[in-house]
Protein backbone atom coordinates (compact mmCIF):
# COMPACT_ATOMS: atom_id res chain seq x y z
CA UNK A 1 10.95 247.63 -92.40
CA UNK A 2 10.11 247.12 -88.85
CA UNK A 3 9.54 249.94 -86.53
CA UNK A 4 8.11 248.59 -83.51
CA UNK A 5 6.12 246.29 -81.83
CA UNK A 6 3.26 246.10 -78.51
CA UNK A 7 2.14 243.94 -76.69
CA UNK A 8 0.12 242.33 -73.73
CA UNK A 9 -1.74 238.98 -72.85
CA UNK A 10 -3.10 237.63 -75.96
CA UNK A 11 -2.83 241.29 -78.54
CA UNK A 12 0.11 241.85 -80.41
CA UNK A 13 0.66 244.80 -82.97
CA UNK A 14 3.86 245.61 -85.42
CA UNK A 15 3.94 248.51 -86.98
CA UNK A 16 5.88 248.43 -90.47
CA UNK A 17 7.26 251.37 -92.36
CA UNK A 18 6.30 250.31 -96.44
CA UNK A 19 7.12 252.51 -99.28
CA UNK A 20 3.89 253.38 -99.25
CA UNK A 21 3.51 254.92 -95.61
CA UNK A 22 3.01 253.10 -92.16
CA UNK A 23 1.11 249.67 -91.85
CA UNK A 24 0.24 248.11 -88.05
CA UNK A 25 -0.34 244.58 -88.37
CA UNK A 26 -2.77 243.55 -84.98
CA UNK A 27 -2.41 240.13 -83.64
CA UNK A 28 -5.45 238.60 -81.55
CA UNK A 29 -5.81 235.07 -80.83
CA UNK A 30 -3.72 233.81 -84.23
CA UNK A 31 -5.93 236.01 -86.12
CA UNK A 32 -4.20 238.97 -88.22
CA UNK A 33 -6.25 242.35 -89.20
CA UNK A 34 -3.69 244.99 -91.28
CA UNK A 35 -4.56 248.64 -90.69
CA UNK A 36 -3.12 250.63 -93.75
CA UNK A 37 -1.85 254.29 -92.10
CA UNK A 38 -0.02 255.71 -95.25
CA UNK A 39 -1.16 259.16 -95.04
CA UNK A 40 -0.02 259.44 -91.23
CA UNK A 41 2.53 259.98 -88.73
CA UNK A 42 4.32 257.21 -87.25
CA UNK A 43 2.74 258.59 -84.34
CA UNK A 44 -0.18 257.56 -85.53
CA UNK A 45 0.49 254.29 -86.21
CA UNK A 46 1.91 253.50 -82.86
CA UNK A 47 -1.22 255.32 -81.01
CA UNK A 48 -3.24 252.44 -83.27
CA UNK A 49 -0.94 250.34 -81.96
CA UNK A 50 -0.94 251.13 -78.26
CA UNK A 51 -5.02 251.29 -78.86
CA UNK A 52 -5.38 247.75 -79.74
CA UNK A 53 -3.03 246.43 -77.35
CA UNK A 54 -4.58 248.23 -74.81
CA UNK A 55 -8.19 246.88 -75.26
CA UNK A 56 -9.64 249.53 -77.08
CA UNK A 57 -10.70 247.89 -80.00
CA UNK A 58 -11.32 244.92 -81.62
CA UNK A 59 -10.23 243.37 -84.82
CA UNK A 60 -12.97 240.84 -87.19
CA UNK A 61 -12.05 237.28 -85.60
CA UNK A 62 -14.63 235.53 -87.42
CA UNK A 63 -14.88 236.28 -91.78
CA UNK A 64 -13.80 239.50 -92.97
CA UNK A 65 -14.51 243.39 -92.38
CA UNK A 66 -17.06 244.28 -95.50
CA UNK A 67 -15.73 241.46 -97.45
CA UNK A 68 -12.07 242.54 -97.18
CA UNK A 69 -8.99 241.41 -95.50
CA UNK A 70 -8.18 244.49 -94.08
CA UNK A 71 -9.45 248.29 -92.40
CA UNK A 72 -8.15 251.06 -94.59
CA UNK A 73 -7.19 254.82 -93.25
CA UNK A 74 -10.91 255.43 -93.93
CA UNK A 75 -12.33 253.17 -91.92
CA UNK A 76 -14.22 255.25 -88.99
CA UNK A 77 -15.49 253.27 -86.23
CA UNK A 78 -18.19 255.59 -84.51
CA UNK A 79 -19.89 255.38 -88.46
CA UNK A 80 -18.52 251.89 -89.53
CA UNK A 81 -19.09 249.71 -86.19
């Protein structure tokens, strides 16, 4: 189900309530990264959200992040980057 959506210039982020929790699906030059949120608040997910819209971060244009499709809840970008 669709919650919401950002965007600005050439970033684009929905965020998606699944039966397993919140996903944000990030949007960046026809490129598509899904961040998995399920164990947080949909004010999470739209600070992600508002974050990538905003500039910043960036999502994997070129391959894949560690050989998958997508950044999990896990992911920690001052240890992972």
């Amino acid at each position: 189900m669709l919650v919401s959506e950002y965007w600005d210039n050439d970033r684009r982020a929905v965020i998606r309530k699944e039966k397993e929790g919140f996903e944000v699906d990030l949007f960046k030059n026809n490129y598509k990264e899904t961040r998995k949120v399920h164990n947080h608040s949909e004010s999470y997910a739209e600070d992600v959200a508002e974050n990538f819209v905003q500039g910043l971060f960036d999502i994997e244009e070129e391959g894949s992040f560690y050989g998958y499709k997508e950044k999990t809840d896990n992911f920690d970008p001052e240890v992972d980057d």
